[in-house]
C-alpha atoms as a PDB file:
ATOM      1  CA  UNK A   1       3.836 -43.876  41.279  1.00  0.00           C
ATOM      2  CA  UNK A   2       3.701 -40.239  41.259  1.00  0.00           C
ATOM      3  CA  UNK A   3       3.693 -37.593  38.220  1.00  0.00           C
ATOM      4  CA  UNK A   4       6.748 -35.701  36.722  1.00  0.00           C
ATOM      5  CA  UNK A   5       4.874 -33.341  35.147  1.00  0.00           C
ATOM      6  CA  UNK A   6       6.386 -30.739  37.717  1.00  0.00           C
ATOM      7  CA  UNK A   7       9.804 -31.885  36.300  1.00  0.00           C
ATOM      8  CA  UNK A   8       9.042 -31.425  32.839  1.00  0.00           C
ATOM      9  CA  UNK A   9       7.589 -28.233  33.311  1.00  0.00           C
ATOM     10  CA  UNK A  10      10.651 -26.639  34.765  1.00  0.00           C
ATOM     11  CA  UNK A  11      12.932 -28.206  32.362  1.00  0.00           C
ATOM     12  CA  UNK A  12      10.883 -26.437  29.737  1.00  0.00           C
ATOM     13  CA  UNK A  13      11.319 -23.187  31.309  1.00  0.00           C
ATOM     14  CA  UNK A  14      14.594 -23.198  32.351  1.00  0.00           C
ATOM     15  CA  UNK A  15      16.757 -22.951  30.074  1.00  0.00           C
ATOM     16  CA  UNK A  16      16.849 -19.039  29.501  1.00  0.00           C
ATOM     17  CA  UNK A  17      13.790 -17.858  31.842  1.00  0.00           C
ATOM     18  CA  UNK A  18      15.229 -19.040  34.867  1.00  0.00           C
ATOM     19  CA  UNK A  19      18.869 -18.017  34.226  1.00  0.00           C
ATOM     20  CA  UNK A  20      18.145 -14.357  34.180  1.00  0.00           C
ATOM     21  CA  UNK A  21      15.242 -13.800  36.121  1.00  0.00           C
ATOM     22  CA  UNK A  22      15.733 -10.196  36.270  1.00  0.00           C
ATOM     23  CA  UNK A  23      16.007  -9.514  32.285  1.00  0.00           C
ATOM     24  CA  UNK A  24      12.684 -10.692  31.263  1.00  0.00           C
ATOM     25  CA  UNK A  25       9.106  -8.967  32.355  1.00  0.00           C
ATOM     26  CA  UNK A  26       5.403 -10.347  32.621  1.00  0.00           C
ATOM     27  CA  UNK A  27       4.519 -10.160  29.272  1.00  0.00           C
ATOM     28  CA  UNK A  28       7.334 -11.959  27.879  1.00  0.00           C
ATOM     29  CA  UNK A  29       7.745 -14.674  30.624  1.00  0.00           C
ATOM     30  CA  UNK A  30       4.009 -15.349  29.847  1.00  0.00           C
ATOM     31  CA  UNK A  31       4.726 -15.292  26.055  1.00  0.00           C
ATOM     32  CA  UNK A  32       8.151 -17.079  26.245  1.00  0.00           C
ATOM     33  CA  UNK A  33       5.981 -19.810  28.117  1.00  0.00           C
ATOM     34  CA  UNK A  34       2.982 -20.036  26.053  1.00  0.00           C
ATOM     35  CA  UNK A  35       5.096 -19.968  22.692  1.00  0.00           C
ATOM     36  CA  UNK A  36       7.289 -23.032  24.499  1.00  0.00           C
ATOM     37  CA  UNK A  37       4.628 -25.008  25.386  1.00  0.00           C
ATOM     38  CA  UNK A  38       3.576 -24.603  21.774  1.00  0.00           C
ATOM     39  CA  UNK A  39       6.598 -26.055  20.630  1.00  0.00           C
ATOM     40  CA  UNK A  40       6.618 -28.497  23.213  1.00  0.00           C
ATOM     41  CA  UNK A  41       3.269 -29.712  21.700  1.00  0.00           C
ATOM     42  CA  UNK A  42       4.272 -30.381  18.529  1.00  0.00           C
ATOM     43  CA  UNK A  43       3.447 -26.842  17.145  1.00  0.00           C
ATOM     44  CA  UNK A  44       5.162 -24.973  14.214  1.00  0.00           C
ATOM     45  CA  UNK A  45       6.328 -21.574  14.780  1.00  0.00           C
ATOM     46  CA  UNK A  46       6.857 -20.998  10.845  1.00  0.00           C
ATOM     47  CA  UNK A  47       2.837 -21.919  11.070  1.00  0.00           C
ATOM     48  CA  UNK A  48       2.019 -19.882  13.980  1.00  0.00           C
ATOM     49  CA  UNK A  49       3.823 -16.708  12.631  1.00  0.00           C
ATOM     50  CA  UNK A  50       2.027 -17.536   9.278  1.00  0.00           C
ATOM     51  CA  UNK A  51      -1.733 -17.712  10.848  1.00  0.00           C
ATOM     52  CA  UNK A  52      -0.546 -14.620  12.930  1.00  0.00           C
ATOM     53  CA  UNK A  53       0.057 -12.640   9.558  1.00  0.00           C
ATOM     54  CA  UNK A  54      -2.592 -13.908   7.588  1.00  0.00           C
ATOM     55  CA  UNK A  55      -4.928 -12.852  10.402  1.00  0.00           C
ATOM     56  CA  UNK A  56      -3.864  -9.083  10.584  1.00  0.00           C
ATOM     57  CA  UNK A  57      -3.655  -9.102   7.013  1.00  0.00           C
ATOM     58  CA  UNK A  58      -7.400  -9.659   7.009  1.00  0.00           C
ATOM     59  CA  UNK A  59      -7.564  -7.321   9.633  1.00  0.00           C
ATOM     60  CA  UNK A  60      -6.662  -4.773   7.194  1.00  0.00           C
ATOM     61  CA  UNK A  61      -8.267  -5.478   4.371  1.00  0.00           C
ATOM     62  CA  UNK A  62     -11.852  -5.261   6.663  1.00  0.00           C
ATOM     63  CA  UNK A  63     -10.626  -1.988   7.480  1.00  0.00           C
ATOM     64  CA  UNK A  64     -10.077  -0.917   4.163  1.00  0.00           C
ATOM     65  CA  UNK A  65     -13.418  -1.934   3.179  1.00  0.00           C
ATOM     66  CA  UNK A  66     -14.890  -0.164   6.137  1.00  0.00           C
ATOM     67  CA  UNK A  67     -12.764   3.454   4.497  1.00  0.00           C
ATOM     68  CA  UNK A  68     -14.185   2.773   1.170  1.00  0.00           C
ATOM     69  CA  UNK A  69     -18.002   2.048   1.968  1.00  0.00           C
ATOM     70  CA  UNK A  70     -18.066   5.317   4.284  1.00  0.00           C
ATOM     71  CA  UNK A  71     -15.973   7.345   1.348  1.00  0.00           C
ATOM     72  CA  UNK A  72     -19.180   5.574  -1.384  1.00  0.00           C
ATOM     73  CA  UNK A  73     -21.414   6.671   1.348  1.00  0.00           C
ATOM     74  CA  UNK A  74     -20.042  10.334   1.315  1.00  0.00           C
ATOM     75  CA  UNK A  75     -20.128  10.985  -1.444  1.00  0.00           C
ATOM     76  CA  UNK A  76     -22.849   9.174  -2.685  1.00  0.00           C
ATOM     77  CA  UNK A  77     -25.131  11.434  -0.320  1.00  0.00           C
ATOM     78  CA  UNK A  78     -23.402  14.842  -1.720  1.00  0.00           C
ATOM     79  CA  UNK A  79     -24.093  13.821  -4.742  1.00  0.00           C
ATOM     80  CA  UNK A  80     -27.675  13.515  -3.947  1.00  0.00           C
ATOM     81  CA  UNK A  81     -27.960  16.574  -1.834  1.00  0.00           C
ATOM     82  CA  UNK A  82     -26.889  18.715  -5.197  1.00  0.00           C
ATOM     83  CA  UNK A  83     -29.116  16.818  -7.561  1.00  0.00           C
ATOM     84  CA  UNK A  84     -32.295  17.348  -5.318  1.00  0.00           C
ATOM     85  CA  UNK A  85     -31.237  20.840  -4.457  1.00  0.00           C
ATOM     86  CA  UNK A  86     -34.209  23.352  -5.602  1.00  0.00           C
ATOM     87  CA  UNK A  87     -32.078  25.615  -7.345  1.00  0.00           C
ATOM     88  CA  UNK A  88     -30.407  22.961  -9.355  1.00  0.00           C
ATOM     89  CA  UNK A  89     -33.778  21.955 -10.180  1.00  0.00           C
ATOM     90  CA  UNK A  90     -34.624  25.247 -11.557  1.00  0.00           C
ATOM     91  CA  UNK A  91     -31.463  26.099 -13.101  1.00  0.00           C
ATOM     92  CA  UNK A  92     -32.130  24.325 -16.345  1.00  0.00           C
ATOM     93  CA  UNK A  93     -34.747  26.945 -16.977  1.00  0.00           C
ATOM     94  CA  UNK A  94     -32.250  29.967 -16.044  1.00  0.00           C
ATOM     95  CA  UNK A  95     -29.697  31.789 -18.286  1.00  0.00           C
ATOM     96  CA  UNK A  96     -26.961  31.524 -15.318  1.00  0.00           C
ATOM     97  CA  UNK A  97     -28.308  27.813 -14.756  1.00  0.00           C
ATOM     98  CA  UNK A  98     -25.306  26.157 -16.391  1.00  0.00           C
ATOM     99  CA  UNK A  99     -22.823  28.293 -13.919  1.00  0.00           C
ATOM    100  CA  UNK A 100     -24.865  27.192 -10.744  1.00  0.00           C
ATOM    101  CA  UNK A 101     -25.022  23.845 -12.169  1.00  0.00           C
ATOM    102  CA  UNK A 102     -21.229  23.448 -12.830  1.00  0.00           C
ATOM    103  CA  UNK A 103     -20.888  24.803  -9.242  1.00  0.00           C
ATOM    104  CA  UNK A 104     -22.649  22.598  -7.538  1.00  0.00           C
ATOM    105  CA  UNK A 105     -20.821  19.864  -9.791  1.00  0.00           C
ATOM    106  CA  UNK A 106     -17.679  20.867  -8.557  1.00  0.00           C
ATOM    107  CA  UNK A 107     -18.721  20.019  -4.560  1.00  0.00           C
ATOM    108  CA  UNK A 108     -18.772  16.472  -5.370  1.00  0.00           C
ATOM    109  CA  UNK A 109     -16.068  16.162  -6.842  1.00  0.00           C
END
């Protein structure tokens, strides 16, 4: 007894990838195939396109955390920089100390 799998492939193609050959590239042969198979499996698109946005939606967010930790970072270090600056140091002892101060101040912010 031989095996129809050949059969059942093709009939799971055929019905729109075979009719117009022409109109579809590569890519979406490939994914038209892949995403059939899916279905043919027993898969869910709903849950498939659901994983698919839950997935780039973490995406994001890690980027977003990435942004924020290097913008902590930043300014975290300019911060420093004017606090362990020699003249700021000395400034408190100055008449003009409260004007370099201030202006130093204002490059963190």
């Amino acid at each position: 007894m031989g095996c129809s799998a050949e059969g059942q492939v093709s009939h799971l193609l055929s019905s729109r990838l075979s009719s117009r050959p022409l109109g579809w590239s590569k890519k979406g042969v490939t994914k038209m195939a892949r995403l059939r198979a899916y279905v043919a499996n027993d898969g869910k698109v709903c849950d498939l396109i659901k994983y698919k946005q839950e997935k780039q939606h973490r995406m994001i967010q890690d980027e977003i955390k990435i942004e924020v930790d290097k913008e902590i970072k930043r300014k975290q270090k300019t911060y420093t920089d004017v606090w362990n600056h020699q003249t700021v140091a000395g400034s408190t002892r100055l008449v003009d100390g409260m004007y370099c101060l201030t202006k130093k101040l204002r490059g963190i912010i």
